[in-house]
Protein backbone atom coordinates (compact mmCIF):
# COMPACT_ATOMS: atom_id res chain seq x y z
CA UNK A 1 0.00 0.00 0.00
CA UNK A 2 1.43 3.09 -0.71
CA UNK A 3 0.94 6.02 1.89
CA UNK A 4 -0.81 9.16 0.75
CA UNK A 5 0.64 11.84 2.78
CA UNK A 6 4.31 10.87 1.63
CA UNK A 7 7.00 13.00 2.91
CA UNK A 8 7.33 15.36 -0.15
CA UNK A 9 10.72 17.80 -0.46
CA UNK A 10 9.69 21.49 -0.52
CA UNK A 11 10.13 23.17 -4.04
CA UNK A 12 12.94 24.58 -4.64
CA UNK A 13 13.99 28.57 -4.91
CA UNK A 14 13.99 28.74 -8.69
CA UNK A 15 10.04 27.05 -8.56
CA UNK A 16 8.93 30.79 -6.86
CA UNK A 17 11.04 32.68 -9.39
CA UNK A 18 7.86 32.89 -12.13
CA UNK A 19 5.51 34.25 -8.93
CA UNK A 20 8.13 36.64 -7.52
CA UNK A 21 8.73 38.14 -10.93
CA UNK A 22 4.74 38.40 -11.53
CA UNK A 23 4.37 40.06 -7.76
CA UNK A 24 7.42 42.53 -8.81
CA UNK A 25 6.10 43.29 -12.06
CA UNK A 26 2.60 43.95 -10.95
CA UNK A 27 3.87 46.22 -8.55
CA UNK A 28 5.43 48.42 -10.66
CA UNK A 29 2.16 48.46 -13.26
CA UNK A 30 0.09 49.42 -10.04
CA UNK A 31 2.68 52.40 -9.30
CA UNK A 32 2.32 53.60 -12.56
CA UNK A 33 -1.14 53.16 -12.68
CA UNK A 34 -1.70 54.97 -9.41
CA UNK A 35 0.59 57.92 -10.57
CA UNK A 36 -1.36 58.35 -13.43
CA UNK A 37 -4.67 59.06 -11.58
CA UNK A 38 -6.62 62.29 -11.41
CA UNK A 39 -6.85 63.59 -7.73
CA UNK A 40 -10.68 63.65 -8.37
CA UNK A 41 -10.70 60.10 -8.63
CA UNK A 42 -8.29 59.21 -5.29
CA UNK A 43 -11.63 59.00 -2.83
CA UNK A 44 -13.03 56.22 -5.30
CA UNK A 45 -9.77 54.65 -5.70
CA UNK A 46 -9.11 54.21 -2.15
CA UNK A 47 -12.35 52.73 -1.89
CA UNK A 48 -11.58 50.25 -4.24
CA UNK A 49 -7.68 49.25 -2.53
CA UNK A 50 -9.80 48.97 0.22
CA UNK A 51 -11.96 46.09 -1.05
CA UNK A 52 -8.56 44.59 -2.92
CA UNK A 53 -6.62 44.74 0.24
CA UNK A 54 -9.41 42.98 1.92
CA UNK A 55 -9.55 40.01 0.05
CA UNK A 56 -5.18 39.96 0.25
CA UNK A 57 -5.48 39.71 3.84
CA UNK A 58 -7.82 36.75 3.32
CA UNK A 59 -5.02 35.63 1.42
CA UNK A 60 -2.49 36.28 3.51
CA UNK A 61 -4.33 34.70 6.86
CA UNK A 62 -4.43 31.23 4.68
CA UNK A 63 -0.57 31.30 3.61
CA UNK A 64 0.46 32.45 7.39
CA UNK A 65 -2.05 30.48 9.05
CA UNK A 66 -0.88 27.28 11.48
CA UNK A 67 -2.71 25.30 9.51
CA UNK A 68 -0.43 25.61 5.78
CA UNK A 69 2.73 26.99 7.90
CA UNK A 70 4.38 23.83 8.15
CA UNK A 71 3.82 22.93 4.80
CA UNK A 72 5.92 25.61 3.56
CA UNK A 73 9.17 27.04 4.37
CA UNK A 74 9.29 29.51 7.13
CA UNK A 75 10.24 32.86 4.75
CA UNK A 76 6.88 32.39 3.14
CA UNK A 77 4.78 32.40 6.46
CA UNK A 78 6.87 36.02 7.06
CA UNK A 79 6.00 36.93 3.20
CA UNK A 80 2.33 36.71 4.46
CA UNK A 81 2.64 38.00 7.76
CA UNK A 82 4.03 40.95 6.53
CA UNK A 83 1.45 41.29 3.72
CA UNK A 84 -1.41 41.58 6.26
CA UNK A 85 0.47 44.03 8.60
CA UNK A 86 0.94 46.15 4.89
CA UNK A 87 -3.13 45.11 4.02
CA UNK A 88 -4.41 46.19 7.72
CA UNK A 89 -2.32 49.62 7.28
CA UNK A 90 -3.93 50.25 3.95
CA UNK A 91 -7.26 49.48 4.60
CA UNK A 92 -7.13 51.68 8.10
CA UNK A 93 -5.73 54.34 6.23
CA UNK A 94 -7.68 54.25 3.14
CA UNK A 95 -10.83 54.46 5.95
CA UNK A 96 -8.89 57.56 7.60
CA UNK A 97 -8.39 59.41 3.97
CA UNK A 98 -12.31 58.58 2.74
CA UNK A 99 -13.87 59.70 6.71
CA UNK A 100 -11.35 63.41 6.28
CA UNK A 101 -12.65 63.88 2.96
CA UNK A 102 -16.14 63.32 3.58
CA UNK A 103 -15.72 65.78 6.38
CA UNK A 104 -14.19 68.31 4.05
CA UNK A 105 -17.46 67.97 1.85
CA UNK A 106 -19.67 68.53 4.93
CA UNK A 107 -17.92 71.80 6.48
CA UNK A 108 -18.76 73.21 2.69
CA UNK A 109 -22.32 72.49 2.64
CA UNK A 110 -22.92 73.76 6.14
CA UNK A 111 -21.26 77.00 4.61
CA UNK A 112 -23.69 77.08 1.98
CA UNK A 113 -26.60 76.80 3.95
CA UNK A 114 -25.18 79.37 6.81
């Protein structure tokens, strides 16, 4: 009989090249895409990382979680630690940004009506 959970060797380095270069490469598109936005359109566009960074941190929780950690080696449990400390940061400040702006909006309609 042969067992099913056999002891497997991790993958090696050069297996996570391909995803590393696609996570590097999409970074820089999203800089440049970001850059190229009107200020107009930053409240909506925060709303939207918001929502993305949401569903990376539900990402995240199942690569770091104790569940998968010990399948995989130890520097990609810290890969997804870090991305939901980087997730939680957005999403709080993306919150912070929308809540000043909407107050910004308010102070000039109480002007209008005073």
């Amino acid at each position: 009989m042969i067992p099913l959970l056999a002891a497997a060797e991790p993958p090696a380095l050069s297996s996570y090249l391909p995803l590393i270069f696609i996570f590097v490469l999409a970074t820089f598109i999203g800089l440049d895409v970001i850059r190229n936005v009107s200020r107009l359109l930053h409240t909506p566009l925060m709303s939207l990382t918001n929502a993305i960074s949401a569903v990376v941190i539900v990402g995240a929780i199942l690569v770091a979680g104790p569940q998968v950690s010990s399948e995989h080696p130890l520097w990609i449990t810290v890969v997804g630690l870090v991305a939901i400390a980087a997730a939680s940061v957005n999403i709080v400040s993306g919150f912070l940004i929308t809540n000043r702006m909407l107050k910004m909006f308010k102070t000039r309609e109480k002007e209008k009506k005073g």
